[in-house]
N, C-alpha and C. Protein backbone atom coordinates (compact mmCIF):
# COMPACT_ATOMS: atom_id res chain seq x y z
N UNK A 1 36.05 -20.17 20.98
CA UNK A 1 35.07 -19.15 20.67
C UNK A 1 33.67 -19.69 20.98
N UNK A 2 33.00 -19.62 22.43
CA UNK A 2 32.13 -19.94 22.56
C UNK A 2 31.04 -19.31 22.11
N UNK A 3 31.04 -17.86 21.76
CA UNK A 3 29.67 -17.25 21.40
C UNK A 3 29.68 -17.54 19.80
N UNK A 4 30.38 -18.20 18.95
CA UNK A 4 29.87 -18.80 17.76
C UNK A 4 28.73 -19.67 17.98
N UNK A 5 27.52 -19.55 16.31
CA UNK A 5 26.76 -19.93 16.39
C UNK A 5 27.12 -21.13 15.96
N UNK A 6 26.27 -22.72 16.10
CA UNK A 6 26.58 -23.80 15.93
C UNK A 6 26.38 -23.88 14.73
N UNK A 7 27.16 -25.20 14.02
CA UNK A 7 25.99 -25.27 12.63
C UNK A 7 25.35 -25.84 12.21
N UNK A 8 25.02 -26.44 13.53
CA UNK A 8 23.40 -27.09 13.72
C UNK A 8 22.39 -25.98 13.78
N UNK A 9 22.37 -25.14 14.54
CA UNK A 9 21.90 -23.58 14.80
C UNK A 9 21.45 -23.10 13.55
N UNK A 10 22.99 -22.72 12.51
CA UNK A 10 22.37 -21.97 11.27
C UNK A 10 21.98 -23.51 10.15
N UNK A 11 21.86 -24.29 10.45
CA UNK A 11 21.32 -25.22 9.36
C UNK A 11 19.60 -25.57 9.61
N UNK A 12 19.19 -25.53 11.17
CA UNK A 12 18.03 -25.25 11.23
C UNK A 12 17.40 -24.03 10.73
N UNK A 13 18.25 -22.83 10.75
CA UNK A 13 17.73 -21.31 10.60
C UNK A 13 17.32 -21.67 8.92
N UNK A 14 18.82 -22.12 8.40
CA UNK A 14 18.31 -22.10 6.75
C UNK A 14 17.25 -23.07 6.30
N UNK A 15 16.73 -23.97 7.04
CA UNK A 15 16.08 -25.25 6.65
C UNK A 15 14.71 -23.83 7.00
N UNK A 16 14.06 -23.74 7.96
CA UNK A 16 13.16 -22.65 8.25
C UNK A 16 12.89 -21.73 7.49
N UNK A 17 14.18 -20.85 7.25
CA UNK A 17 13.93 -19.99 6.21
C UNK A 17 13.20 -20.20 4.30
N UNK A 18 13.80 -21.47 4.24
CA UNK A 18 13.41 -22.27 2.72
C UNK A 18 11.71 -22.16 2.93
N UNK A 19 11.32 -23.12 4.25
CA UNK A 19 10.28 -23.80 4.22
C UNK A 19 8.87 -22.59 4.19
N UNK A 20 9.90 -21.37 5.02
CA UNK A 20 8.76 -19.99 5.06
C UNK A 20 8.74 -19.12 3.86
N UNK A 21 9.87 -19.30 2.79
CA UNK A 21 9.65 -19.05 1.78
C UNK A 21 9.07 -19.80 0.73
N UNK A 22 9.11 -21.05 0.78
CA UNK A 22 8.07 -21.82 -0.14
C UNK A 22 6.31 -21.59 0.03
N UNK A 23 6.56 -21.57 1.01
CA UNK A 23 4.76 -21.95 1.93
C UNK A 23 4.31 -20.47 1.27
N UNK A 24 4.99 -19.42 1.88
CA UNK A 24 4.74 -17.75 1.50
C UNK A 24 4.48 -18.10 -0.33
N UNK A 25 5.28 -17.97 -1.01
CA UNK A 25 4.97 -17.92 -2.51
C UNK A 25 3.80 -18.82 -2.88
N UNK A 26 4.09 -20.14 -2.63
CA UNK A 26 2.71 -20.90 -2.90
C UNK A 26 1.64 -20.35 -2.32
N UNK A 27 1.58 -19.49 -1.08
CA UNK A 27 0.06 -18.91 -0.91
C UNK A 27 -0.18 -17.52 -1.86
N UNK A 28 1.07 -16.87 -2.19
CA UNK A 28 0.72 -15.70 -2.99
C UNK A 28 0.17 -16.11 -4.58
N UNK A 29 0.69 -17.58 -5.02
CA UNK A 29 0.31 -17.56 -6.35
C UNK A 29 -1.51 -18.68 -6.22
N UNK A 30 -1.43 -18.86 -5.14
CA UNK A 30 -2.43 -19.46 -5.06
C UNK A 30 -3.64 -18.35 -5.10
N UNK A 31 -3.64 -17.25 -4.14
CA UNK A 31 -4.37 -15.65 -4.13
C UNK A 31 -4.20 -15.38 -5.29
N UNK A 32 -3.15 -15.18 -6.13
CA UNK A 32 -3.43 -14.03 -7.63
C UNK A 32 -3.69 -15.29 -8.46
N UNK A 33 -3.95 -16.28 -8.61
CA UNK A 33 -4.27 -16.95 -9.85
C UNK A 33 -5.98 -17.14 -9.19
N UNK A 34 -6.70 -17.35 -8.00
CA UNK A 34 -7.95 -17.03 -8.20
C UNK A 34 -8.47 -15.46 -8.50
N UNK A 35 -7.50 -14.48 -8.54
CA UNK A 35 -7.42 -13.09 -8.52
C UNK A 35 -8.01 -12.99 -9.90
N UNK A 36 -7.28 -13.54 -11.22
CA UNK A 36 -7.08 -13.85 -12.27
C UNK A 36 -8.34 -14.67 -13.37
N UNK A 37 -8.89 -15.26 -12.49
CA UNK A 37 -10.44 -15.68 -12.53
C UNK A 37 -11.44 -14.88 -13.17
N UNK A 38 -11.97 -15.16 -14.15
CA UNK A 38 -12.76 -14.57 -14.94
C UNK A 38 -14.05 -14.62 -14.62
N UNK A 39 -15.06 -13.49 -13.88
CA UNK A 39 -16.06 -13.82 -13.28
C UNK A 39 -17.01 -14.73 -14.12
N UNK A 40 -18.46 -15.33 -13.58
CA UNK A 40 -19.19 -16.11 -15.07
C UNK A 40 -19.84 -14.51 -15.51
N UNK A 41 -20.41 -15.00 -16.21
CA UNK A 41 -21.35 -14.02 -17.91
C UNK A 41 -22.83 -14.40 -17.19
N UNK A 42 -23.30 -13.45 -16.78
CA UNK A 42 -24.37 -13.67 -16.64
C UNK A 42 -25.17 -14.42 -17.53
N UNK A 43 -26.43 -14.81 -16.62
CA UNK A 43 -27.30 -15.94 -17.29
C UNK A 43 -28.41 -14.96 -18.05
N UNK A 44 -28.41 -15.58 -19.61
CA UNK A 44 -29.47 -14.99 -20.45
C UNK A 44 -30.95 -14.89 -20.11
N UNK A 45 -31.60 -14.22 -20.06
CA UNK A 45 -33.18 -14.21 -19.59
C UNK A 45 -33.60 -13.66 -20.90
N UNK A 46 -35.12 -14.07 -21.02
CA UNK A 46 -35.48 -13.58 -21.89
C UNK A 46 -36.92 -12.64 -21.53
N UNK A 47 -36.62 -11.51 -21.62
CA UNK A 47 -37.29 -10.11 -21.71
C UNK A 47 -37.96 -9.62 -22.17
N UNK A 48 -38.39 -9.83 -23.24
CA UNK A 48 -39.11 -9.45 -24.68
C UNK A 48 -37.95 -9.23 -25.33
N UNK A 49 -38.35 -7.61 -26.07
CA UNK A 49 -37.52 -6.77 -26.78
C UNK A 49 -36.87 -5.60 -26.35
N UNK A 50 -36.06 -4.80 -26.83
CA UNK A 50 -35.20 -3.67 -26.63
C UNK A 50 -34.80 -2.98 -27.91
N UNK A 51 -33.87 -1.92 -27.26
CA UNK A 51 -33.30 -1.18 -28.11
C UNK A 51 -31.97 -0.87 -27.21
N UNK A 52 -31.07 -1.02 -27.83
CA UNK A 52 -29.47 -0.30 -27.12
C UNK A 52 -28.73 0.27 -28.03
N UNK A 53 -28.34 1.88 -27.31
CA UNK A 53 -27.57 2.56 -28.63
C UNK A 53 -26.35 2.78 -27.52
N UNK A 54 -25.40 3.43 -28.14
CA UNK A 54 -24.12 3.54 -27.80
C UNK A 54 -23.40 4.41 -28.67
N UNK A 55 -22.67 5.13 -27.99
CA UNK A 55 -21.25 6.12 -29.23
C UNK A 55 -20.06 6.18 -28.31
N UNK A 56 -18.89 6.13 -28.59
CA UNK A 56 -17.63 6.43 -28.56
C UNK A 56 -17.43 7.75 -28.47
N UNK A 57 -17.33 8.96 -27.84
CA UNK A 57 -16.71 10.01 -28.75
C UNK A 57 -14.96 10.12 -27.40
N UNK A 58 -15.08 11.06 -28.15
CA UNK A 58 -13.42 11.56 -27.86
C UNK A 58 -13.53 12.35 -26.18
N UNK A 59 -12.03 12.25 -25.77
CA UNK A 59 -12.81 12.64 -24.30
C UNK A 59 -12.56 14.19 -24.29
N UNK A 60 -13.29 14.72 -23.45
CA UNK A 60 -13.56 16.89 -23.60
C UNK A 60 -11.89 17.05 -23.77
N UNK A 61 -11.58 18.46 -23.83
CA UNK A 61 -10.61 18.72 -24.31
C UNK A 61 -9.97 19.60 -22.95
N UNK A 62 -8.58 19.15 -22.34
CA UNK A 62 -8.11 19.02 -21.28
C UNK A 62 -8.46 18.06 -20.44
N UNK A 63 -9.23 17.04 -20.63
CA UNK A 63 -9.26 15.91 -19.88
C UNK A 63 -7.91 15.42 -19.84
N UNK A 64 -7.73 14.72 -18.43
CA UNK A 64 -6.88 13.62 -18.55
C UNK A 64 -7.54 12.10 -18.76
N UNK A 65 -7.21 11.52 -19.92
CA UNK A 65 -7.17 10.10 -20.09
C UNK A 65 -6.94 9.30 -19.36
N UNK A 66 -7.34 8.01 -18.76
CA UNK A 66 -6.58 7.31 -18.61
C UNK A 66 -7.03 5.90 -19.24
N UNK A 67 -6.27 4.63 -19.32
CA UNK A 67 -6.87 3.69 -19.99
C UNK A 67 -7.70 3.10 -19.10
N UNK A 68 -8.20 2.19 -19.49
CA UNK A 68 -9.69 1.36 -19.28
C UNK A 68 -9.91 0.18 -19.33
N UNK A 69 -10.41 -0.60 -18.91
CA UNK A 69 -10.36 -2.09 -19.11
C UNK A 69 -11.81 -2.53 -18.96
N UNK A 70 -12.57 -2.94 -19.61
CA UNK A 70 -13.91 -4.22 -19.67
C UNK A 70 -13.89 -5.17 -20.60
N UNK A 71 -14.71 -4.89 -20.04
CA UNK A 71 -15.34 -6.57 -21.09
C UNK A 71 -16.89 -5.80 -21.22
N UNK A 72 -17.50 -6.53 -22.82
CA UNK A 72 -18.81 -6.30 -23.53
C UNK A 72 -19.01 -7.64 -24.12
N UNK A 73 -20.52 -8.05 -23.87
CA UNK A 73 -20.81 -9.02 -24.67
C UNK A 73 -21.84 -8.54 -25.42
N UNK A 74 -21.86 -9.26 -26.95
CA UNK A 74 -23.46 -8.71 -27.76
C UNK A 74 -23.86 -10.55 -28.38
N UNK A 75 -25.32 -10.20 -28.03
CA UNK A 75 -25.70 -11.72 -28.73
C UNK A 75 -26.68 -11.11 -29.62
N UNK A 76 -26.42 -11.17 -30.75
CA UNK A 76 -27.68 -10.87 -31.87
C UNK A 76 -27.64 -12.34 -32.67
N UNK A 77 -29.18 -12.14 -32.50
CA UNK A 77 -30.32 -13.29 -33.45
C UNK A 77 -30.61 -12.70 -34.08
């Protein structure tokens, strides 16, 4: 049966295949863990004074919701 593949043939294929799947994942977790990175907090200046108000209310009625994600920082002296 000459048109069998050798198995030198498929032992290179599988050695290849490992090495393009290692390399591949280590670059994907390398991308989402700087993904994952918490930008910095801006740098404090000082301004004088202020005033900041804020309310919560409920959203109009037939809205669709959806959730939300931030971040808030408060520094009170």
């Amino acid at each position: 049966m000459e048109s069998d593949i050798s198995r030198n043939t498929i032992f290179v294929l599988v050695i290849l295949t490992l090495l393009v799947s290692v390399l591949g994942t280590w670059t994907v977790l390398t991308h989402v863990e700087e993904g994952f990175a918490a930008p910095p907090i801006a740098q404090r200046t000082d301004r004088g004074s202020g005033e900041v108000q804020f309310a919560i209310v409920a959203p109009k009625e037939g809205a669709v919701s959806e959730p939300a994600t931030g971040r808030v920082v408060f520094e009170i002296q």
